[in-house]
Protein backbone atom coordinates (compact mmCIF):
# COMPACT_ATOMS: atom_id res chain seq x y z
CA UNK A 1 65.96 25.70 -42.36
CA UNK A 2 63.45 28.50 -43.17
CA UNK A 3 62.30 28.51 -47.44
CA UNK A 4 64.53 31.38 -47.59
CA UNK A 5 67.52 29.67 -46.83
CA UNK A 6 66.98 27.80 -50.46
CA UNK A 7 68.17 30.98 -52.21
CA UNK A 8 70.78 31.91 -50.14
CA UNK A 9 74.24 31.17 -50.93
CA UNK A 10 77.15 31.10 -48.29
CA UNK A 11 80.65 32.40 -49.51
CA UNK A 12 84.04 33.03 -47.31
CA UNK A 13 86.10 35.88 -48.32
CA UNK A 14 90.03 36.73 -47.87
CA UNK A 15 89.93 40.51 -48.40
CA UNK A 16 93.65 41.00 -48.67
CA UNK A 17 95.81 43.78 -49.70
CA UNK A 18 97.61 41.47 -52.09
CA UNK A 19 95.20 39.04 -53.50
CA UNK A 20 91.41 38.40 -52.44
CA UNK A 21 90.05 34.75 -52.43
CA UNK A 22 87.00 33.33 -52.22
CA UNK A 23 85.51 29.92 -51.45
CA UNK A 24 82.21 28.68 -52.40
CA UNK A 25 80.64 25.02 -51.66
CA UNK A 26 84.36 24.24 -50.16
CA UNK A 27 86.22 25.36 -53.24
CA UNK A 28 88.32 28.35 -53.94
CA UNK A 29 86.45 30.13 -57.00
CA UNK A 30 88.32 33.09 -56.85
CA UNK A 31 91.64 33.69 -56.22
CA UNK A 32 92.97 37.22 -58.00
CA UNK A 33 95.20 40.05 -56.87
CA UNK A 34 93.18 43.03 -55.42
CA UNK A 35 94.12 45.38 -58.41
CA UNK A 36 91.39 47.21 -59.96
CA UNK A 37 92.04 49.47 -62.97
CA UNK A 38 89.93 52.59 -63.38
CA UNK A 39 88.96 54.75 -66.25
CA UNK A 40 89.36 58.19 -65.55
CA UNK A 41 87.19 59.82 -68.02
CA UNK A 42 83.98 57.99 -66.80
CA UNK A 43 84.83 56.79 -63.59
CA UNK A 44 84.07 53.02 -64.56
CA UNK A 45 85.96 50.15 -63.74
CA UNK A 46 87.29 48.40 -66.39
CA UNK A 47 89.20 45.27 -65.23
CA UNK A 48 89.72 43.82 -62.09
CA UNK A 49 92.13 41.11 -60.75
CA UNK A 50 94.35 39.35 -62.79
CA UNK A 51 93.56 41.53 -65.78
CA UNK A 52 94.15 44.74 -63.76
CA UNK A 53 97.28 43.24 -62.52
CA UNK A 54 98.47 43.36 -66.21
CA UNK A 55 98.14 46.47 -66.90
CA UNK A 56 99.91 47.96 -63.58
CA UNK A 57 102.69 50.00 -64.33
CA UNK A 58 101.70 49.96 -67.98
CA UNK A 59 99.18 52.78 -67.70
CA UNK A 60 98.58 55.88 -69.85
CA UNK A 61 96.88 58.68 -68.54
CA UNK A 62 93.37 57.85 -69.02
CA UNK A 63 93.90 54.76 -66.85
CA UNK A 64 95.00 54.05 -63.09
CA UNK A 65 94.95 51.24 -61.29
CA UNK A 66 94.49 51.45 -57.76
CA UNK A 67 94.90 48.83 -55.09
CA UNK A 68 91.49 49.57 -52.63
CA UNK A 69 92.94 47.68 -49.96
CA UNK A 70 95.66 49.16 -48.00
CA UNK A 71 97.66 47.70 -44.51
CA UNK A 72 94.29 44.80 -44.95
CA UNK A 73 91.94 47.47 -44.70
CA UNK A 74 89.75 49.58 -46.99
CA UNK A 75 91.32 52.68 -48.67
CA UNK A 76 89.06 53.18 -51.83
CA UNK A 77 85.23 52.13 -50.57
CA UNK A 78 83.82 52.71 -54.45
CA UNK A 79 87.03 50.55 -56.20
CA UNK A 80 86.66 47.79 -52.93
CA UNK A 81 82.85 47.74 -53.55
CA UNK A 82 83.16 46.90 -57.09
CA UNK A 83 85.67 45.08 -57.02
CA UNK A 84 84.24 42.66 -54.58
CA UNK A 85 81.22 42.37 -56.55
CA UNK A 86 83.24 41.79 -60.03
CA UNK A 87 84.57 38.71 -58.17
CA UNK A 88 81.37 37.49 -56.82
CA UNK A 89 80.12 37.80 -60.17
CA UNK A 90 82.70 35.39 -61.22
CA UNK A 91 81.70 32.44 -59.36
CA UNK A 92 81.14 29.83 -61.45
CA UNK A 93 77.56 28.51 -59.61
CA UNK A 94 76.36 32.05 -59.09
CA UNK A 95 76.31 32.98 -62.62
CA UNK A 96 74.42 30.41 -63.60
CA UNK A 97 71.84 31.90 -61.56
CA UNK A 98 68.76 33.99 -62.84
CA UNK A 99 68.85 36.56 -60.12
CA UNK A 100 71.65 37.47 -57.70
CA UNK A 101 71.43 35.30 -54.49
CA UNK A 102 71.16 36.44 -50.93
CA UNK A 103 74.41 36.20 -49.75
CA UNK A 104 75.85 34.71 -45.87
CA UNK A 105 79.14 35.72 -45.87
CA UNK A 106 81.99 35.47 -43.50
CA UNK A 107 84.83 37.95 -44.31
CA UNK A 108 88.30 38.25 -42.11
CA UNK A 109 89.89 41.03 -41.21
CA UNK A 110 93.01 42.57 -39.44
CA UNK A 111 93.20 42.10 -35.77
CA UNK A 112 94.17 45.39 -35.26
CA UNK A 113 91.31 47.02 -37.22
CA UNK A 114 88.96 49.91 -35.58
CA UNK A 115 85.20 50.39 -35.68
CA UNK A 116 85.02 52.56 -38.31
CA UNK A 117 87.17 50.15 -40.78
CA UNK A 118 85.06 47.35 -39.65
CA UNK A 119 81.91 49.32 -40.78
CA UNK A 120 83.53 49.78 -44.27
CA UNK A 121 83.86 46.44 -45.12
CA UNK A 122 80.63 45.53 -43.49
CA UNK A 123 78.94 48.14 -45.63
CA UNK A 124 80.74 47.07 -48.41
CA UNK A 125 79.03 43.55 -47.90
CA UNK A 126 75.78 44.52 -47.85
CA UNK A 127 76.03 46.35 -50.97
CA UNK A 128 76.78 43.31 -53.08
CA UNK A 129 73.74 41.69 -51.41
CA UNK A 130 75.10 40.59 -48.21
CA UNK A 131 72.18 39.39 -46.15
CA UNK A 132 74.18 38.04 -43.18
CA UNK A 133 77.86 39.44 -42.82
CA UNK A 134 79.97 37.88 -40.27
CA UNK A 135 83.65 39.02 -39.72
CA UNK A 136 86.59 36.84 -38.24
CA UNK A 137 89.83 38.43 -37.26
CA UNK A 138 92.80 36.93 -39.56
CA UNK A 139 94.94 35.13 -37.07
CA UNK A 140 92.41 33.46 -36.13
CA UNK A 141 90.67 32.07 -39.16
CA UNK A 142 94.68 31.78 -40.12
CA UNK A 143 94.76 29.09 -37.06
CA UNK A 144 91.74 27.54 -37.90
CA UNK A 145 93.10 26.82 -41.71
CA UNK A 146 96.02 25.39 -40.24
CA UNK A 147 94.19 22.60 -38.36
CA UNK A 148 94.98 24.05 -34.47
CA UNK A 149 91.88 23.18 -32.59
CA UNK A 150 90.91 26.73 -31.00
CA UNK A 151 88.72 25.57 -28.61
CA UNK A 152 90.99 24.26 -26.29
CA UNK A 153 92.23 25.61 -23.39
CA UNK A 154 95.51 25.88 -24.29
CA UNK A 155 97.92 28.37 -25.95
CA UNK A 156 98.79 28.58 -30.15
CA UNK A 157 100.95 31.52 -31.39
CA UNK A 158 100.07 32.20 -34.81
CA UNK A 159 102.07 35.02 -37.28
CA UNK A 160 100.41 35.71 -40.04
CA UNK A 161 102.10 38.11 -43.08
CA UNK A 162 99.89 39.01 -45.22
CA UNK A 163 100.30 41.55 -47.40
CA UNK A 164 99.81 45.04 -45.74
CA UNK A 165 100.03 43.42 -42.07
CA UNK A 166 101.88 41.16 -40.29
CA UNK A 167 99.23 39.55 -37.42
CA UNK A 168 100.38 38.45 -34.31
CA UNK A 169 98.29 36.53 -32.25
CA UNK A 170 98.10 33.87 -29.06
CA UNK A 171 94.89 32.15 -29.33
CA UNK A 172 93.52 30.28 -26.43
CA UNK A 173 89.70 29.13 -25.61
CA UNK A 174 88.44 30.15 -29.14
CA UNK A 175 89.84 34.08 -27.98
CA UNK A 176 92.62 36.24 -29.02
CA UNK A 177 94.88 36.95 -25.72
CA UNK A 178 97.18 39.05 -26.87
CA UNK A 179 98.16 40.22 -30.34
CA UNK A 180 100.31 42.86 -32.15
CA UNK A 181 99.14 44.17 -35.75
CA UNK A 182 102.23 45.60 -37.41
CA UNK A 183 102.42 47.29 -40.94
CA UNK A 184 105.17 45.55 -42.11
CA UNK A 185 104.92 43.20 -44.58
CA UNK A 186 104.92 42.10 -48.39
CA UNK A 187 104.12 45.56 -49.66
CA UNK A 188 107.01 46.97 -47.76
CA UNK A 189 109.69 44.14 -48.67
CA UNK A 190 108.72 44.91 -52.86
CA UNK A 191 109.43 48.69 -51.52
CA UNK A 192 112.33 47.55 -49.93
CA UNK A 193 113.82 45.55 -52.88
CA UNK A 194 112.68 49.22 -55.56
CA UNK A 195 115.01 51.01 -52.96
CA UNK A 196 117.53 48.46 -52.89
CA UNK A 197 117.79 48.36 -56.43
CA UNK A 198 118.14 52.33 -57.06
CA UNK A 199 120.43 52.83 -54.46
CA UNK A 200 123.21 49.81 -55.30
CA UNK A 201 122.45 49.19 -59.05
CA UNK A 202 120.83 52.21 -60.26
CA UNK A 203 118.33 50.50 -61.68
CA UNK A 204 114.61 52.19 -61.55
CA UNK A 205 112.62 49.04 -61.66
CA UNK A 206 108.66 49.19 -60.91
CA UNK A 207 106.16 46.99 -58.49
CA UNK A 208 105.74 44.04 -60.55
CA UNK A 209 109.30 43.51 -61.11
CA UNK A 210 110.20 44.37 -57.74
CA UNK A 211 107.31 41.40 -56.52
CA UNK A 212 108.99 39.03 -58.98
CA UNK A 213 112.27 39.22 -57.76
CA UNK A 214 110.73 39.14 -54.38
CA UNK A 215 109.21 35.61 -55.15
CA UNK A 216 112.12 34.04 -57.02
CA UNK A 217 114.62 34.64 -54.88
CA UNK A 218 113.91 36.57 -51.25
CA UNK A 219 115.42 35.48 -48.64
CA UNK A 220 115.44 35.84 -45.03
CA UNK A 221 119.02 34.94 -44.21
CA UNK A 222 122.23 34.60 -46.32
CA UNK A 223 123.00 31.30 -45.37
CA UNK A 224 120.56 29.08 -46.99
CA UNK A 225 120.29 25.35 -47.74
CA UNK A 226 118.94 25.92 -50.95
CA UNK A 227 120.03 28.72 -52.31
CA UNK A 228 117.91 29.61 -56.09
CA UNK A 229 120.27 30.83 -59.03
CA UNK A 230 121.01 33.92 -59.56
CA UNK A 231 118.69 36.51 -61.38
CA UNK A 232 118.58 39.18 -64.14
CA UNK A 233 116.43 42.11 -63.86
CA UNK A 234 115.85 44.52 -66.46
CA UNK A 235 114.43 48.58 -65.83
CA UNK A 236 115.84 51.89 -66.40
CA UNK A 237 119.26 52.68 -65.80
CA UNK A 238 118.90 56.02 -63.33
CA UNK A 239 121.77 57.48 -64.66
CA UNK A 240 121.97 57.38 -68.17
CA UNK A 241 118.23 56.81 -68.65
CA UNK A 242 118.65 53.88 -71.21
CA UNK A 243 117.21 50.50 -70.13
CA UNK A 244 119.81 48.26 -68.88
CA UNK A 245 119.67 44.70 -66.91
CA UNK A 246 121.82 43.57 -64.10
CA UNK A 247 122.60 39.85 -62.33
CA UNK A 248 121.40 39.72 -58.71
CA UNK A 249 121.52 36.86 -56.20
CA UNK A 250 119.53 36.38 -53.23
CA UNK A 251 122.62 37.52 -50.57
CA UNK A 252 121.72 41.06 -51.58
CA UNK A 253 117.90 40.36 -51.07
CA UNK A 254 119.15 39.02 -47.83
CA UNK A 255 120.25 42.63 -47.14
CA UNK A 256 117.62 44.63 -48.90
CA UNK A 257 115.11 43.16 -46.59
CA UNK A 258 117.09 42.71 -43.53
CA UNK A 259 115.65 46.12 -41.53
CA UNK A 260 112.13 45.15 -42.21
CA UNK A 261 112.37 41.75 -40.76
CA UNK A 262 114.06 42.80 -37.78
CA UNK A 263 110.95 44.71 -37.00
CA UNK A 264 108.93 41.65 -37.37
CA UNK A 265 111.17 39.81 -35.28
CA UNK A 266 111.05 42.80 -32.73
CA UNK A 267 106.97 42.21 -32.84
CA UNK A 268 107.30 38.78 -32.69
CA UNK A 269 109.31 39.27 -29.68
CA UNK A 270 107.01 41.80 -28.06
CA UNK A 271 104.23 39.91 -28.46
CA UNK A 272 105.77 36.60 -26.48
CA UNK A 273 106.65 39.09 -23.63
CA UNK A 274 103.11 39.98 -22.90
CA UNK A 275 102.20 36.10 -23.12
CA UNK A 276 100.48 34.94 -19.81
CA UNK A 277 102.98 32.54 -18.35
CA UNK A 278 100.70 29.27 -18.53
CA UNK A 279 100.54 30.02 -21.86
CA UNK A 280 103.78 31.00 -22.74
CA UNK A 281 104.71 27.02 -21.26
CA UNK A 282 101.84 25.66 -23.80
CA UNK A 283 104.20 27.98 -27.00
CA UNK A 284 107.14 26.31 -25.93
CA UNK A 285 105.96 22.80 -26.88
CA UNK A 286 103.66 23.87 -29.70
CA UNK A 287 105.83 26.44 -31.32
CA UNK A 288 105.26 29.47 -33.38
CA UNK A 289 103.00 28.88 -36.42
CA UNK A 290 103.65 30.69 -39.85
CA UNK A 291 100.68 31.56 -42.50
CA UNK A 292 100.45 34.04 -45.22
CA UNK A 293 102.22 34.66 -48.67
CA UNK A 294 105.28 36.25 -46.32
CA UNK A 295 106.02 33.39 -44.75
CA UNK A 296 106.95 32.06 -47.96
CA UNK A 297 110.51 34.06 -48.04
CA UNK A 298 112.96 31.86 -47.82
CA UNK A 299 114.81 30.82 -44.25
CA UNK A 300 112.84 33.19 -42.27
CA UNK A 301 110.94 30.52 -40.39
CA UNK A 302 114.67 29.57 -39.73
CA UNK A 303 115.34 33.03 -38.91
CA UNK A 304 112.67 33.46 -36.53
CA UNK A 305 113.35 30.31 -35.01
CA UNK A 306 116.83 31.25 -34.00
CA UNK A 307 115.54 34.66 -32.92
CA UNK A 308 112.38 33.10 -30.73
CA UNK A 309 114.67 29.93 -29.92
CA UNK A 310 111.26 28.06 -30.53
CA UNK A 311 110.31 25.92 -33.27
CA UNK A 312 108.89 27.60 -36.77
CA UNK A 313 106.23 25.55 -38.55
CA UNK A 314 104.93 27.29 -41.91
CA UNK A 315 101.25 25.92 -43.00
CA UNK A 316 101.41 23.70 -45.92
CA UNK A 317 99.68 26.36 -48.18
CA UNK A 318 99.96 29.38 -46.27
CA UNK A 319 98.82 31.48 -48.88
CA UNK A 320 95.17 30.16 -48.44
CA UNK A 321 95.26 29.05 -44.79
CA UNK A 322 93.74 32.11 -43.81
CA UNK A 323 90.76 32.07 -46.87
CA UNK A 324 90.60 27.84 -45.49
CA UNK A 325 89.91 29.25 -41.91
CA UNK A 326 87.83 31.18 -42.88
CA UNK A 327 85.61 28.31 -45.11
CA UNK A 328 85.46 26.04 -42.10
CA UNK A 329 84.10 29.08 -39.52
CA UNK A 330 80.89 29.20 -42.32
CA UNK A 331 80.02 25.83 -42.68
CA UNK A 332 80.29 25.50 -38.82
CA UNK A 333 78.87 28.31 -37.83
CA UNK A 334 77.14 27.18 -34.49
CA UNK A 335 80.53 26.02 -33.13
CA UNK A 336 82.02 29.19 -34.18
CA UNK A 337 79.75 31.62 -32.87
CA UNK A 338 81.58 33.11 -30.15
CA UNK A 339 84.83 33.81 -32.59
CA UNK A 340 82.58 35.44 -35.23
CA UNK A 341 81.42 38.90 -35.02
CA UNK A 342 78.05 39.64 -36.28
C-alpha cells in the first residue's frame, strides 16, 4: 500500500441507460435515472438524475433533457461526462473532502460493446479524475451480484435486461463463452406500450407515463397468478385533442409487449444453441438466471421458462445485482483480475 493509496478512493459504477448507480465503501450512494436536463442558451447542465427526471416531458424550449446513454452505451460524451461527475459529486464521503480524490474505479459495460465505445467511457473516467479505470462486461458482474461463483469450471447462463440491452451470456472459468447482446429491452417495451396506447385507445401519452404503466402492471403472459388491478391513464385524446383518461388492465400489456419478448426469447434461444455441450448439461441443472430492472415484468421468468423448458430464477434485487457485481470485482480485485479489463 504505496502513501498514495491514502487519497485514493475506490467507487463501482452501473452506467445504465435507465438509471446509473454507484457504490462506495459497500454502499449504494447513488442510485438516479440517467436523465440530464440541458440549458440551451448556455449549454450548462442544470439538473441531473432524479431532478432531470422531473422535468422530462415537461420542457419548454429553452430546456431539453437528454438521456446520454443509449442501447448501455455512450450517445452524448459532454451530457455522460457531466453527468457522471454530478453524481460523484454527490457522494456523501467525497464531499466532505477538501480536494477531489483520485479515483479507482470499476465501471461495467455491454458485452457487445466495440473499441471505440469502450474508449468513450474510459475517457469519460479519466475526466472526472479516474486514476485507475477498470471495465467489467455486465453479465458478468450481473453473475457475480447474484452469488454464482465464476471461477468454476462449470457453466451459468445469465440474461440480463437492462435498459437499452438485453445481455446474454454463459459464463464458465471466470470467461464469457458465448453471448448475444440484443437491443431490446425496457426502452423499447415503454415504446411499445406509447404505440399500444395510440393505436387501440387513442390516447397520446408520453415516456414517463408510458414507464409507469410499464411498472404497475406489465406483464409477460396473460395468465398470471397475481394479476394487479386494473389502471387509469390519463394523456391526450388523438382525436379530439382534449385530455381524456381510459381503464387498462395488464391482458392488453400482455399484448402490447408480446413481439418484443418473442425476440428475447428468440435470443435466449439462439444463444443456448451455440452452448458447448458440456456446458449446455451444467444449464440444465443450474438453470437460466434473470437480473436487471426487465426481469421484473411480471410472468416472464415463467414465460421463458416454458419457452427454454429450464428453470427461471430472477436475483433477489435484480435491479442492483449488476451495480453488486460490480462492488465485489473492486474490493477483490486480485481474484478478479483476469475478468477485468484494464
Amino acid at each position: 500500500m504505496g502513501f498514495f493509496d491514502f487519497f485514493t478512493e475506490e467507487i463501482a459504477i452501473d452506467l445504465g441507460t435507465a438509471n446509473t448507480l454507484v457504490i462506495h465503501n459497500d454502499k449504494v450512494v447513488v442510485d438516479s435515472p440517467s436523465i440530464v436536463a440541458r440549458d440551451i442558451m448556455n449549454g450548462k447542465i442544470i439538473a441531473a438524475g432524479k431532478e432531470a427526471a422531473m422535468m422530462q416531458g415537461k420542457t419548454h424550449e429553452n430546456i431539453k433533457t437528454i438521456r446520454p446513454l443509449k442501447d448501455g452505451v455512450i450517445a452524448d460524451f459532454d451530457a455522460s461526462e457531466k453527468m457522471i461527475s454530478m453524481f460523484i459529486k454527490d457522494i456523501p464521503a467525497l464531499k466532505k473532502k477538501l480536494f477531489a480524490p483520485a479515483l479507482r474505479m470499476v465501471i461495467c459495460i455491454p458485452s457487445g460493446i466495440t473499441e471505440v465505445e469502450m474508449r468513450a467511457v474510459k475517457e469519460s473516467a479519466e475526466r472526472v479524475n479516474g486514476k485507475e479505470v477498470y471495465l467489467i462486461h455486465e453479465p458478468m458482474a450481473a453473475a457475480i451480484g447474484i452469488g454464482v461463483d465464476i471461477m468454476q469450471p462449470k457453466g451459468n447462463m445469465i440474461v440480463d435486461i437492462g435498459g437499452g440491452t438485453t445481455e446474454i451470456a454463459v459464463i464458465a472459468l471466470g470467461g464469457i463463452v458465448c453471448d448475444k447482446s440484443v437491443k431490446i429491452a425496457g426502452d423499447v417495451f415503454t415504446n411499445d406500450i406509447i404505440y399500444y396506447m395510440r393505436t387501440q385507445h387513442n390516447l397520446y401519452v408520453g415516456e414517463r407515463t408510458a414507464e409507469k404503466i410499464k411498472i404497475q402492471i406489465g406483464a409477460a403472459t396473460e395468465d398470471l397468478e397475481l394479476p394487479p388491478e386494473e389502471m387509469n391513464v390519463q394523456g391526450r385524446d388523438l382525436l379530439t385533442g382534449k385530455p381524456k383518461q381510459v381503464q387498462i388492465s395488464y391482458r392488453e400489456m400482455a399484448k402490447a409487449l408480446d413481439k418484443s419478448i418473442l425476440r428475447i426469447e428468440d435470443a435466449v434461444m439462439e444463444t443456448l444453441s451455440q452452448t458447448p455441450p458440456e456446458l449446455a448439461a451444467d444449464i440444465y441443472n443450474t438453470g437460466i438466471y434473470l437480473a436487471g430492472g426487465g426481469s421484473m415484468l411480471r410472468g416472464l421468468d415463467k414465460r421463458l421458462s416454458q419457452k427454454t423448458d429450464l428453470p427461471v430464477y430472477i436475483a433477489e434485487d435484480p435491479l442492483r445485482a449488476v451495480v453488486r457485481g460490480t462492488g465485489i470485482t473492486l474490493k477483490n480485485i486480485n481474484r478478479y483480475k483476469s475478468v477485468l479489463i484494464k
